[in-house]
PDB file of N, CA and C in Angstrom:
ATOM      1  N   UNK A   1      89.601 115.259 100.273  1.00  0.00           N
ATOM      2  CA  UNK A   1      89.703 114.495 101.501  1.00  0.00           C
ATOM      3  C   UNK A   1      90.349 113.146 101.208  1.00  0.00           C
ATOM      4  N   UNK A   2      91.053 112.744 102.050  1.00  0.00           N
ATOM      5  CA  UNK A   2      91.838 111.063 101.915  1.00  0.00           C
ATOM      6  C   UNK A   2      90.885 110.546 102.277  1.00  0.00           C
ATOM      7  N   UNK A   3      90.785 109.486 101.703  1.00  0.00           N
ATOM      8  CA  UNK A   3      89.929 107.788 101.673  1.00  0.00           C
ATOM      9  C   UNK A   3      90.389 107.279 102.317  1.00  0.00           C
ATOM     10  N   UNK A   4      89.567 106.907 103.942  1.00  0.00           N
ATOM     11  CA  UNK A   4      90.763 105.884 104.606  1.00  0.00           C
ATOM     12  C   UNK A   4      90.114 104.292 104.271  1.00  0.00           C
ATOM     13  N   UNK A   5      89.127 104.512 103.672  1.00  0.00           N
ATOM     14  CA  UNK A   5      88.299 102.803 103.131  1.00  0.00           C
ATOM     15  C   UNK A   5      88.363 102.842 101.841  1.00  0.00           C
ATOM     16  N   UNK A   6      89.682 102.543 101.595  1.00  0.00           N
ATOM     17  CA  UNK A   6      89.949 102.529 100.276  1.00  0.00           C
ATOM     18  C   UNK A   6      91.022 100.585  99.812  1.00  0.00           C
ATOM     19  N   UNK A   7      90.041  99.960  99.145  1.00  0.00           N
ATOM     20  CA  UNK A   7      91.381  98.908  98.526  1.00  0.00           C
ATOM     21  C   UNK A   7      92.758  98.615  98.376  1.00  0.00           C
ATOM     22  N   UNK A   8      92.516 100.140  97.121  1.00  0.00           N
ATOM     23  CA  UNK A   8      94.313 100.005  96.605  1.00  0.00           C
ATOM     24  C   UNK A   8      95.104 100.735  98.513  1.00  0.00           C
ATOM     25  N   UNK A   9      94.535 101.538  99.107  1.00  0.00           N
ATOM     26  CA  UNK A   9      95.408 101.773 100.284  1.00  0.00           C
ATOM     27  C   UNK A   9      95.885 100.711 101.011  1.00  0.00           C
ATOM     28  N   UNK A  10      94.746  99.859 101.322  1.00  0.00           N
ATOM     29  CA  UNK A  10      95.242  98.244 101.961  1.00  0.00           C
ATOM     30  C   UNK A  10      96.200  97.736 101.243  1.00  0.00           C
ATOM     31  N   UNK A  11      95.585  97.001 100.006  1.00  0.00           N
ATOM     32  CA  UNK A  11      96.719  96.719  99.127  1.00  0.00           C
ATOM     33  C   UNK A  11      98.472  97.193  99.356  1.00  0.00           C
ATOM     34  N   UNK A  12      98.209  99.063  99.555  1.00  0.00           N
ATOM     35  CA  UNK A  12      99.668  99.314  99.326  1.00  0.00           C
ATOM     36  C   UNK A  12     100.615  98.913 101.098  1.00  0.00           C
ATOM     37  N   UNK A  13      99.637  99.021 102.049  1.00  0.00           N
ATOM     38  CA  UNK A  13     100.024  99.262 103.258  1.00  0.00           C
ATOM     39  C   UNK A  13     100.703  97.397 103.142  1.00  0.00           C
ATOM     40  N   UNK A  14      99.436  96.562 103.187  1.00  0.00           N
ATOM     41  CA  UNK A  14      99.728  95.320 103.002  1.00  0.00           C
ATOM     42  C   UNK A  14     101.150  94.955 102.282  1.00  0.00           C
ATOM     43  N   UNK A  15     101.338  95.269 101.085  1.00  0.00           N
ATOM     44  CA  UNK A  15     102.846  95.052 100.710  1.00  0.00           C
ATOM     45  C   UNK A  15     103.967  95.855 100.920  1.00  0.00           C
ATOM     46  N   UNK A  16     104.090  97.104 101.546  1.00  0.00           N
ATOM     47  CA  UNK A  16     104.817  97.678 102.455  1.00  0.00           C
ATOM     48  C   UNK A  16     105.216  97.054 103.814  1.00  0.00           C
ATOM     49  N   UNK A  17     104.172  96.435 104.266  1.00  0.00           N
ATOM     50  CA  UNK A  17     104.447  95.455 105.603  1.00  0.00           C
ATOM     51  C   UNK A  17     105.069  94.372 105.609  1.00  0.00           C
ATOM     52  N   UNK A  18     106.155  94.181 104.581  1.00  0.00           N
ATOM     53  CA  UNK A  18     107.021  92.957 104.433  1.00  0.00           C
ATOM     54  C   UNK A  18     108.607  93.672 104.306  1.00  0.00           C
ATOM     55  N   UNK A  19     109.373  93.287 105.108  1.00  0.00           N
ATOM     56  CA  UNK A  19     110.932  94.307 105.390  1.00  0.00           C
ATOM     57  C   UNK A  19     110.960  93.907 103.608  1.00  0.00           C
ATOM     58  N   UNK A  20     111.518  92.772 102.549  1.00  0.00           N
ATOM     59  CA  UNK A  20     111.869  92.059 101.614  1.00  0.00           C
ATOM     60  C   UNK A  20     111.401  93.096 100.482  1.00  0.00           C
ATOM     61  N   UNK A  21     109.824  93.266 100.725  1.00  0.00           N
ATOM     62  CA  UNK A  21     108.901  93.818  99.583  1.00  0.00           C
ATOM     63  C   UNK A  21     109.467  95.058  99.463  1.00  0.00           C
ATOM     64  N   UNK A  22     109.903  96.447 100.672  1.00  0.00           N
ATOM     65  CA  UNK A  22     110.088  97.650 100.853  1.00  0.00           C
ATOM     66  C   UNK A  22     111.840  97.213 100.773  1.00  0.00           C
ATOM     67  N   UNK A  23     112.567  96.620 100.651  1.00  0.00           N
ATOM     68  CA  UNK A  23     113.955  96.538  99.864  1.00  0.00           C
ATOM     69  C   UNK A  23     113.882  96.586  98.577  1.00  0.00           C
ATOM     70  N   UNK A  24     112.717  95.217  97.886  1.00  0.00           N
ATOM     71  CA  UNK A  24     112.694  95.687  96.307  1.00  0.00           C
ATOM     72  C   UNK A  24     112.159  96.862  95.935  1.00  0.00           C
ATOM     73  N   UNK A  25     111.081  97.370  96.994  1.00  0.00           N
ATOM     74  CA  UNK A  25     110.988  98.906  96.164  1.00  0.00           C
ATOM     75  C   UNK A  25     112.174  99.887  96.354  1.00  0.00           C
ATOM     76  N   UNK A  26     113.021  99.508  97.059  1.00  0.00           N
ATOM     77  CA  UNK A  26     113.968 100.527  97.293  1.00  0.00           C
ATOM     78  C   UNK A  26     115.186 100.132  96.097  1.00  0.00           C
ATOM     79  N   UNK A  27     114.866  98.801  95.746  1.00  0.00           N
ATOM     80  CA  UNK A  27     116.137  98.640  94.335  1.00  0.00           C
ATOM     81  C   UNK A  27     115.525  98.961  93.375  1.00  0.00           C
ATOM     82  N   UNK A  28     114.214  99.017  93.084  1.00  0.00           N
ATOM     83  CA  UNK A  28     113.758  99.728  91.972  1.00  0.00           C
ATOM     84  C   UNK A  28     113.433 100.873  91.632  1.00  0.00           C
ATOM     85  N   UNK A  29     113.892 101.975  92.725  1.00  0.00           N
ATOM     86  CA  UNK A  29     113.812 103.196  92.622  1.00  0.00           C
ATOM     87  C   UNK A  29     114.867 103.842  91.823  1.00  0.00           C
ATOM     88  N   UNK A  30     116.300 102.625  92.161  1.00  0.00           N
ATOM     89  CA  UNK A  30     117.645 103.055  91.205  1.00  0.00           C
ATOM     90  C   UNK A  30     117.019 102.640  89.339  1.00  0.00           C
ATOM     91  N   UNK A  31     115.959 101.811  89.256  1.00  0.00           N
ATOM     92  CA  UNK A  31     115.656 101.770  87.827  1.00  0.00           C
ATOM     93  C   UNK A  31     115.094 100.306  88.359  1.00  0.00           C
ATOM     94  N   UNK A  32     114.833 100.012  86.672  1.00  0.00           N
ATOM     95  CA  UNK A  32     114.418  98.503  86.645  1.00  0.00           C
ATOM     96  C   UNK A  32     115.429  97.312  86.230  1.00  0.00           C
ATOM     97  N   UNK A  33     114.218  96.271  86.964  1.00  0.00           N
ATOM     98  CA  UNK A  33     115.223  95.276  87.419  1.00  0.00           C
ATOM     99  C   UNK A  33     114.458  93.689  87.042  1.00  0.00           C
ATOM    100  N   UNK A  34     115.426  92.574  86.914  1.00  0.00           N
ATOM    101  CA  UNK A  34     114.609  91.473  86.380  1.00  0.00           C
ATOM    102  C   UNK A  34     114.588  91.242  87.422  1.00  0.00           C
ATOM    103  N   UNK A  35     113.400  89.752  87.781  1.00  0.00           N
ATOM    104  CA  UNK A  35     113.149  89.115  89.226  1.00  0.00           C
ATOM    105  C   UNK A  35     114.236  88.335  89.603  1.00  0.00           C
ATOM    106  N   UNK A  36     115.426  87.970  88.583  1.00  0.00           N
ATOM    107  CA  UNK A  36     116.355  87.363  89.265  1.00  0.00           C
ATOM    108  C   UNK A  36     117.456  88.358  89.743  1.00  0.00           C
ATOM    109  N   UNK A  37     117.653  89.649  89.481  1.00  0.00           N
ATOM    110  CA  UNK A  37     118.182  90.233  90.120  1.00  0.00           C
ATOM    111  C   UNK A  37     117.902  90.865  91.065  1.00  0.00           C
ATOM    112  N   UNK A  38     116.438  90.716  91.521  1.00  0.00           N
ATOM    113  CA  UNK A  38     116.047  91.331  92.923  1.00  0.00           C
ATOM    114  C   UNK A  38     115.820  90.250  93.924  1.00  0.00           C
ATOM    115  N   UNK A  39     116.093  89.083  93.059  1.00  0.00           N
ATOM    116  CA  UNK A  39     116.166  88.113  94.143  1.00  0.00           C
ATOM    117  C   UNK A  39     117.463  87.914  94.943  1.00  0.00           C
ATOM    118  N   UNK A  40     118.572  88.145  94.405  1.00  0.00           N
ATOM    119  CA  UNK A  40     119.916  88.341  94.971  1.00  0.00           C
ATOM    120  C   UNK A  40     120.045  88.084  96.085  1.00  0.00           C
ATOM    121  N   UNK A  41     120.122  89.694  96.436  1.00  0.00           N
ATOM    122  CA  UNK A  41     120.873  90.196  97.715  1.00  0.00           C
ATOM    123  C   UNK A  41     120.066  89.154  98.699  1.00  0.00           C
ATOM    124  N   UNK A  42     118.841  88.591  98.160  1.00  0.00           N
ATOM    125  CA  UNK A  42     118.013  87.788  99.631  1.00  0.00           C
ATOM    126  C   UNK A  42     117.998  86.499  99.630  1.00  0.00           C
ATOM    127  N   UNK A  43     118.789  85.582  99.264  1.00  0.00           N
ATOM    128  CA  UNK A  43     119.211  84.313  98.806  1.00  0.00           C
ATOM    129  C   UNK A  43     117.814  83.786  99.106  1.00  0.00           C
ATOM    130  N   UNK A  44     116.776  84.126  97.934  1.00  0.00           N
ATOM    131  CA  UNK A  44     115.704  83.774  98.033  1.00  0.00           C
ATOM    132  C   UNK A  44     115.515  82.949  96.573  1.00  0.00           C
ATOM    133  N   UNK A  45     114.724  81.680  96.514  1.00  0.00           N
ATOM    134  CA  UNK A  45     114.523  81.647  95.010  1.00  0.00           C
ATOM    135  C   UNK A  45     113.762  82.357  93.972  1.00  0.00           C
ATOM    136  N   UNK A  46     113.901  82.212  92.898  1.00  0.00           N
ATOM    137  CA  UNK A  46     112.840  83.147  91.692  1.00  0.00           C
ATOM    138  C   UNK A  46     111.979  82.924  92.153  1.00  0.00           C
ATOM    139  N   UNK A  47     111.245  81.892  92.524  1.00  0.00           N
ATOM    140  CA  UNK A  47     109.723  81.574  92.996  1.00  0.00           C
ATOM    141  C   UNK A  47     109.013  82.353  94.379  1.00  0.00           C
ATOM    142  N   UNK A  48     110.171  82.340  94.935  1.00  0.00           N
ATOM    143  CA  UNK A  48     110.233  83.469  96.111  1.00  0.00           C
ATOM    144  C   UNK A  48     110.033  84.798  95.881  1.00  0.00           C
ATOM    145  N   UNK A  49     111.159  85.468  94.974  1.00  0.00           N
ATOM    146  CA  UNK A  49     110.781  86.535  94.305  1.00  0.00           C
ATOM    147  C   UNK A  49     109.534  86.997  94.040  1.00  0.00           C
ATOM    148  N   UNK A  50     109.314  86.434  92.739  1.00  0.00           N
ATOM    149  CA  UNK A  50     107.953  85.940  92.036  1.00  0.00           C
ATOM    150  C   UNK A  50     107.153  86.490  92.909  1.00  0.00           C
ATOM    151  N   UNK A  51     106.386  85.682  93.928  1.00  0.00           N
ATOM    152  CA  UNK A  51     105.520  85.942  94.949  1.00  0.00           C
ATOM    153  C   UNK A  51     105.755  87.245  95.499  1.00  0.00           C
ATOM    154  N   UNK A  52     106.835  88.121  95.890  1.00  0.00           N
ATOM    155  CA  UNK A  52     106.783  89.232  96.790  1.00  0.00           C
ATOM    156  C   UNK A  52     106.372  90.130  95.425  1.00  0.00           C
ATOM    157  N   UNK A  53     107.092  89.897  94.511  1.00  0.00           N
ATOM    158  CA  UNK A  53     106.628  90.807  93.211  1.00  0.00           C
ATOM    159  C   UNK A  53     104.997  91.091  92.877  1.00  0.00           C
ATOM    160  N   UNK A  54     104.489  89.959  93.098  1.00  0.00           N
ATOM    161  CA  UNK A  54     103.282  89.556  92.823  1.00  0.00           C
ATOM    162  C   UNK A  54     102.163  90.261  93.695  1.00  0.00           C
ATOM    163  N   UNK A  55     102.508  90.375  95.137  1.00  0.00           N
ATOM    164  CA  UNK A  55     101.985  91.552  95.797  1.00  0.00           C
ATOM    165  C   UNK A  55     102.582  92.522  95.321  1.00  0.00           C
ATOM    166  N   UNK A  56     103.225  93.124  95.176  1.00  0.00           N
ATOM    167  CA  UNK A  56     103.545  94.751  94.798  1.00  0.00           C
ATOM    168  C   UNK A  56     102.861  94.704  93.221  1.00  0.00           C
ATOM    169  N   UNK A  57     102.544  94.039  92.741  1.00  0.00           N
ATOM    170  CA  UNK A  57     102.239  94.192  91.406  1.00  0.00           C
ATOM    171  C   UNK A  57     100.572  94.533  91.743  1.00  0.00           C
ATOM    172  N   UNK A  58     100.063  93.791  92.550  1.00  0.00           N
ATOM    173  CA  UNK A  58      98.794  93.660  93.141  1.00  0.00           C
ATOM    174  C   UNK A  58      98.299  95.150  93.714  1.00  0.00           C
ATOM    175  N   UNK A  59      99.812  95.770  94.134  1.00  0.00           N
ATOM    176  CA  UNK A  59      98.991  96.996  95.015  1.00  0.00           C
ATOM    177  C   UNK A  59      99.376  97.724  94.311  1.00  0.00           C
ATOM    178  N   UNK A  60      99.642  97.914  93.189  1.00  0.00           N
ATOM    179  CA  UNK A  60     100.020  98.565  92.041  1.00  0.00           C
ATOM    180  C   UNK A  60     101.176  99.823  92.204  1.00  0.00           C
ATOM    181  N   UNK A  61     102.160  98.940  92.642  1.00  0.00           N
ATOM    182  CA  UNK A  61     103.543  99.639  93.329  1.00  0.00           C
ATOM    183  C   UNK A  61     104.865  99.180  92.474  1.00  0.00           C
ATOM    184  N   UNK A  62     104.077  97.847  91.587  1.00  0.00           N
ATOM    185  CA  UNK A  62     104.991  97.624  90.147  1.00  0.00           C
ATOM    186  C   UNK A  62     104.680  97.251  89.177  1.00  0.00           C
ATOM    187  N   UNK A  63     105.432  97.310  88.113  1.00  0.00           N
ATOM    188  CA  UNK A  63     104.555  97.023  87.100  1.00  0.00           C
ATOM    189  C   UNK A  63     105.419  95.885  86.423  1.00  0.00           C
ATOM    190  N   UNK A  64     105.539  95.089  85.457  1.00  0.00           N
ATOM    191  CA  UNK A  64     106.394  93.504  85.197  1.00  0.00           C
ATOM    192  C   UNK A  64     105.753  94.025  83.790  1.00  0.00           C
ATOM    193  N   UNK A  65     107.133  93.438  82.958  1.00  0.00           N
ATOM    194  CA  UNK A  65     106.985  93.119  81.274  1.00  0.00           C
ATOM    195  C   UNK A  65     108.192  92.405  81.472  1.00  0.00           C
ATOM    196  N   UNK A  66     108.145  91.776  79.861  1.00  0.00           N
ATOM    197  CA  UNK A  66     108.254  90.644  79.689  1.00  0.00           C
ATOM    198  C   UNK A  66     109.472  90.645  78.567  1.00  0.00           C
ATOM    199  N   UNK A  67     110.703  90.682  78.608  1.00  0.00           N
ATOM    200  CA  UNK A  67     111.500  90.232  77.264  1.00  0.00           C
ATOM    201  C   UNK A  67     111.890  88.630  77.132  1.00  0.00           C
ATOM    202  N   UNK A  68     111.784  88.068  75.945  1.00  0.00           N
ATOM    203  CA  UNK A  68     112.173  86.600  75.770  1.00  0.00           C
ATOM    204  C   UNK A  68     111.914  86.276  77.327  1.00  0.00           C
ATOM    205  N   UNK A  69     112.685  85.600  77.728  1.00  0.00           N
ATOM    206  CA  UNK A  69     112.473  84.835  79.123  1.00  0.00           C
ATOM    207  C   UNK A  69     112.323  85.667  80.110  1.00  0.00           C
ATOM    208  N   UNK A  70     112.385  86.901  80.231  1.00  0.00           N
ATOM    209  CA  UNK A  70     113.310  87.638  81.702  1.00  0.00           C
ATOM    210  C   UNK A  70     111.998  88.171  81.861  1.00  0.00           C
ATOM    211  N   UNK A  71     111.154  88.440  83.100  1.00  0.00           N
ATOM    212  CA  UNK A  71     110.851  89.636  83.182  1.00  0.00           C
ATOM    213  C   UNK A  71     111.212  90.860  84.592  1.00  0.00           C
ATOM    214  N   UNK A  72     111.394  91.941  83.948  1.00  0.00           N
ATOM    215  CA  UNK A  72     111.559  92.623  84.177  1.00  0.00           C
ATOM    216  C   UNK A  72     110.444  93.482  84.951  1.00  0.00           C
ATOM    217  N   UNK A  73     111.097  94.296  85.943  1.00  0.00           N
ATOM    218  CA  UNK A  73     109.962  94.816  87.111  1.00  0.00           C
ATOM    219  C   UNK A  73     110.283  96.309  86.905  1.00  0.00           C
ATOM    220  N   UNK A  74     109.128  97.298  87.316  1.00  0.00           N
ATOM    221  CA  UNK A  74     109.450  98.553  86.935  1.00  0.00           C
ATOM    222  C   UNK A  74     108.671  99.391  88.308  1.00  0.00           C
ATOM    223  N   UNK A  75     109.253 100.544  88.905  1.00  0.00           N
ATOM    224  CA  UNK A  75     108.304 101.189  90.566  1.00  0.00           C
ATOM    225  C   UNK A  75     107.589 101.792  89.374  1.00  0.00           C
ATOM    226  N   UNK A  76     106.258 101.679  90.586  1.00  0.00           N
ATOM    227  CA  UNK A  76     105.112 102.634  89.855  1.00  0.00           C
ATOM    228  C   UNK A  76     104.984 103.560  91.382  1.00  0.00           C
ATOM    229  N   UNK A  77     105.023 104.638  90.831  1.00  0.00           N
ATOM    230  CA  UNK A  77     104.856 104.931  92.681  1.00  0.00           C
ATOM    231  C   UNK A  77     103.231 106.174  92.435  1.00  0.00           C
ATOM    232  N   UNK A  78     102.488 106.110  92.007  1.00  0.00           N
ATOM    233  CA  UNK A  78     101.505 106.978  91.937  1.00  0.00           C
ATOM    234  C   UNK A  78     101.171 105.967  93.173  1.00  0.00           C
ATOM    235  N   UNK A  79     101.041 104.863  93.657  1.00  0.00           N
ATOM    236  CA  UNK A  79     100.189 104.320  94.689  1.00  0.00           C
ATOM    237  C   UNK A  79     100.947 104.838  96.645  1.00  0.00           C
ATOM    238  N   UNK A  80     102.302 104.507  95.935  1.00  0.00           N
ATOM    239  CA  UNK A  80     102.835 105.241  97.386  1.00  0.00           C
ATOM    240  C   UNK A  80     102.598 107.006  97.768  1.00  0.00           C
ATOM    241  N   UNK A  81     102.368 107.683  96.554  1.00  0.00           N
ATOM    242  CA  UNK A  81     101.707 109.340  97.096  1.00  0.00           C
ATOM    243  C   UNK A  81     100.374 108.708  97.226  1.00  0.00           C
ATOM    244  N   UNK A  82      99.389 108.167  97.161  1.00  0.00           N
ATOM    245  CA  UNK A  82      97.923 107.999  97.494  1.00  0.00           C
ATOM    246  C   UNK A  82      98.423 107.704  99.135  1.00  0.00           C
ATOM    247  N   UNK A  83      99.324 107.135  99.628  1.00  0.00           N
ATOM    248  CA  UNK A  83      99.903 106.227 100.415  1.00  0.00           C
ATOM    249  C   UNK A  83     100.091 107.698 101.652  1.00  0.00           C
ATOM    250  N   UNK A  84     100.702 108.077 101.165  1.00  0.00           N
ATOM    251  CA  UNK A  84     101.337 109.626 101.445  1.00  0.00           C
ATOM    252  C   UNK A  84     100.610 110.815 101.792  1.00  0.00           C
ATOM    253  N   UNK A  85      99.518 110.792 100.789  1.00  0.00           N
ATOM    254  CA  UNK A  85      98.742 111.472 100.988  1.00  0.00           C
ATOM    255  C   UNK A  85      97.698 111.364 102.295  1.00  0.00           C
ATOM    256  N   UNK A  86      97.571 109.913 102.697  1.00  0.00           N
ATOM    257  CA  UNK A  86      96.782 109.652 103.809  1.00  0.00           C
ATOM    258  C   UNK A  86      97.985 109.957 104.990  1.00  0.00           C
ATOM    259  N   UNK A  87      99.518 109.713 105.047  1.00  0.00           N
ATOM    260  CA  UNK A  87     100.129 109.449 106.295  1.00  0.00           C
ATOM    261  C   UNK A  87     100.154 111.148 106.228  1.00  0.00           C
ATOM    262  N   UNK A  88     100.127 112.252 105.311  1.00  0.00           N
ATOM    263  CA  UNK A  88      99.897 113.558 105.177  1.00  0.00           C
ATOM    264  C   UNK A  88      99.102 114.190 106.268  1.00  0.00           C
ATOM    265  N   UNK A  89      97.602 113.730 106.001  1.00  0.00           N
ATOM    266  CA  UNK A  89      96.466 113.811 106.670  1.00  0.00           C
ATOM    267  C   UNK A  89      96.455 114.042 107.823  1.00  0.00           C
ATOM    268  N   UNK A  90      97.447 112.946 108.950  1.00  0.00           N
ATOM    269  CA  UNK A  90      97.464 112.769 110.018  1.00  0.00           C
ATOM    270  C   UNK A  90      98.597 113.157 110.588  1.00  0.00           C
ATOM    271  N   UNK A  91      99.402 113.884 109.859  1.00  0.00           N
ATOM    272  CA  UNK A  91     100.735 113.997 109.849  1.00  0.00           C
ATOM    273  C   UNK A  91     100.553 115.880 110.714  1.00  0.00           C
ATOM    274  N   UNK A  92      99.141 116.092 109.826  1.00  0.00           N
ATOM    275  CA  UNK A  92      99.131 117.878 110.661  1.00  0.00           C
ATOM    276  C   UNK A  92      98.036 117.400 111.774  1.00  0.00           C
ATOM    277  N   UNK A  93      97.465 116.493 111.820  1.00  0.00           N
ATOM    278  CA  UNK A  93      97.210 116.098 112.923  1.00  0.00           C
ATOM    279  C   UNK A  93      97.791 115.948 114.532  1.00  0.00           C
ATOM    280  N   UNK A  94      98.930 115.227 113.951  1.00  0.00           N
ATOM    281  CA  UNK A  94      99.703 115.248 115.420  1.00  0.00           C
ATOM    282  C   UNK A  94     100.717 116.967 114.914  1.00  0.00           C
ATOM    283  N   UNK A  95     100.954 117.110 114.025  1.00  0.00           N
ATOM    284  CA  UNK A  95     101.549 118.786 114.388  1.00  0.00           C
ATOM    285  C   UNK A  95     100.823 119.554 115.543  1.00  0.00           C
ATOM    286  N   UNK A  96      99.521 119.606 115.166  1.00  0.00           N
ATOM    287  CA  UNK A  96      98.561 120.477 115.598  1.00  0.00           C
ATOM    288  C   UNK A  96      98.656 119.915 117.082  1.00  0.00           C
ATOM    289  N   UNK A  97      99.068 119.009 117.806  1.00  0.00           N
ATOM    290  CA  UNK A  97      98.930 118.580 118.634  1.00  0.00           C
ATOM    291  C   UNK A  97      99.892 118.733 119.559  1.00  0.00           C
ATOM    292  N   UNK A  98     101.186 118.570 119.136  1.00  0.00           N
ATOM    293  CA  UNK A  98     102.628 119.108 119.184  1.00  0.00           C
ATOM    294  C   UNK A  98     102.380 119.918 119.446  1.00  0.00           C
ATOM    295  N   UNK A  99     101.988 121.324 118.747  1.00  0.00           N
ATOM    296  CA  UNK A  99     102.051 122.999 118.756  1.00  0.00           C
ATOM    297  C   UNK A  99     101.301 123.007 119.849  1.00  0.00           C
ATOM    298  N   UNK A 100     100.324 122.137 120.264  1.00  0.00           N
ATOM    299  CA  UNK A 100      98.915 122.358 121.746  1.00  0.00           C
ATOM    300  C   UNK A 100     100.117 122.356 122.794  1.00  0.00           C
ATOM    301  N   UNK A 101     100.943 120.844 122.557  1.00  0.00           N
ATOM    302  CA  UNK A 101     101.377 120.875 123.875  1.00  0.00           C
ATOM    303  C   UNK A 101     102.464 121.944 124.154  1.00  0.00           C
ATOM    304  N   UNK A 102     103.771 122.226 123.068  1.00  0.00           N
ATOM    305  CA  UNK A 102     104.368 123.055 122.732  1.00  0.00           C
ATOM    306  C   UNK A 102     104.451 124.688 124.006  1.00  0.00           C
ATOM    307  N   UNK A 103     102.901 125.150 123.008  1.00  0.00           N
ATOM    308  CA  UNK A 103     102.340 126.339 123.930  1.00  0.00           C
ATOM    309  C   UNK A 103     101.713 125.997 125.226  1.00  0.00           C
ATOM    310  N   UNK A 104     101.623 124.914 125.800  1.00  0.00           N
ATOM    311  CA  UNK A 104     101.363 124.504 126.966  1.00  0.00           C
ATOM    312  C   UNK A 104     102.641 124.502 128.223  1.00  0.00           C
ATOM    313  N   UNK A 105     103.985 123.968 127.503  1.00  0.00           N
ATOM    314  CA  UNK A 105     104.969 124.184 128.184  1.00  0.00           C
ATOM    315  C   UNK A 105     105.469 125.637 127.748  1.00  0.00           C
ATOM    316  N   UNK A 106     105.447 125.873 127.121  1.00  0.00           N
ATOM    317  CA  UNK A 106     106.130 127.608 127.200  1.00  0.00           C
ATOM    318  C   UNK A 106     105.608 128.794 128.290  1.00  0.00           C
ATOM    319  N   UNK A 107     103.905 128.472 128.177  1.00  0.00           N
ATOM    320  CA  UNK A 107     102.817 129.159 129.266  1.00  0.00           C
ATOM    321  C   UNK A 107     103.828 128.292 130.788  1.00  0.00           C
ATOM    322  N   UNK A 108     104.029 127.558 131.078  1.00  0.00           N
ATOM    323  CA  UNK A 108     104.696 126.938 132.187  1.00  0.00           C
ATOM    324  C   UNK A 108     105.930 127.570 132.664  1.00  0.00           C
ATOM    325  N   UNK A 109     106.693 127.738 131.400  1.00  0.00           N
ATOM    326  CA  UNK A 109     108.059 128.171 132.128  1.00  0.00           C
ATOM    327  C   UNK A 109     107.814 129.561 132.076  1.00  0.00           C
ATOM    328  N   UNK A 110     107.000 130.213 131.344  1.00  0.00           N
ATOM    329  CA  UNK A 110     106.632 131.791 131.691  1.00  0.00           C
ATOM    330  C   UNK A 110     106.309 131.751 133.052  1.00  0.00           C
ATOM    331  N   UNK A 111     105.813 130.617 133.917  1.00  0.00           N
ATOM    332  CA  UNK A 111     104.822 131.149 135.194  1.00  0.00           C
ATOM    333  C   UNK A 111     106.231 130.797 136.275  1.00  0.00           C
ATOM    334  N   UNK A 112     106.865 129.991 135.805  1.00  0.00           N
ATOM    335  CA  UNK A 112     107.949 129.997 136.576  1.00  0.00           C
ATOM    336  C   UNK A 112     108.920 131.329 137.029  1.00  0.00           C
ATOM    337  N   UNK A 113     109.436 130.618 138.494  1.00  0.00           N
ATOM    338  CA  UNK A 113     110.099 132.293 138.993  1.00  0.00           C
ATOM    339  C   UNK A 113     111.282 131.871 138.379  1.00  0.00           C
ATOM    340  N   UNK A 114     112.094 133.177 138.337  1.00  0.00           N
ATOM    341  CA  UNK A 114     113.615 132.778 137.525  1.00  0.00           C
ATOM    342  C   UNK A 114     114.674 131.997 137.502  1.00  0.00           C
ATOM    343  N   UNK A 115     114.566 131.696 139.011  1.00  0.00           N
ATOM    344  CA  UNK A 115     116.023 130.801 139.727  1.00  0.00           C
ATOM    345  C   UNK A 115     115.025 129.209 139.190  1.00  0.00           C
ATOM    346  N   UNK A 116     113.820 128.978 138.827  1.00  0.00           N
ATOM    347  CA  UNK A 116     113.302 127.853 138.581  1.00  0.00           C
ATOM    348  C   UNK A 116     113.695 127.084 137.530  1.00  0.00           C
ATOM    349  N   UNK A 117     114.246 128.637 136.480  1.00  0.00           N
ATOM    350  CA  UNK A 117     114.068 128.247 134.921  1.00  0.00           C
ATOM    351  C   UNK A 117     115.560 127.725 134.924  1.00  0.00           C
ATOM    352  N   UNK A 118     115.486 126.760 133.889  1.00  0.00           N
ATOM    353  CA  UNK A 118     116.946 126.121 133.872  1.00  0.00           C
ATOM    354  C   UNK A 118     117.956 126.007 132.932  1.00  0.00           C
TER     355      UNK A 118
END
């Protein structure tokens, strides 16, 4: 069963809810990257960076090491399938719901006379 009172889920939802945060996970899916190169494209400073990193590091969506000066950021994504696994859950939820209404309009245009159907 999915945990919907779960930490790390907040955590991950929480740093998903920033457009900035879900760009760097999307540049770190091509590989890893230092914080000054994911600061780039967002004419943001390192310190800026820093901080959005710092939540994703938090919801354990990255992971940071360290060469001489640079560090470097790496996706961890075991937290986005936990992530997945809950939007899963609810996902055959509304199927199942779909398919209700689905066979609800099909029973409809069956009851319809022919010149009705369109």
């Amino acid at each position: 069963m999915v945990e919907y009172q779960s930490p790390h889920l907040d955590a991950v939802f929480h740093a998903l809810s920033d457009p900035t945060r879900r760009a760097i996970l999307h540049r770190l899916s091509a590989g890893k990257h230092s914080v000054s190169q994911l600061a780039e494209p967002f004419d943001m400073s390192l310190a800026g960076a820093s901080k959005h990193v710092k939540v994703l590091e938090a919801a354990g969506l990255v992971s940071r090491h360290v060469e001489g000066r640079t560090h470097y950021c790496r996706l961890e994504a075991a937290r986005l399938a936990e992530a997945q696994a809950w939007f899963r859950y609810y996902e055959r939820f509304w199927s199942d719901r779909l398919d209700a209404l689905q066979n609800i309009l099909e029973a409809e245009d069956r009851q319809k006379p022919p010149a009705e159907k369109g």
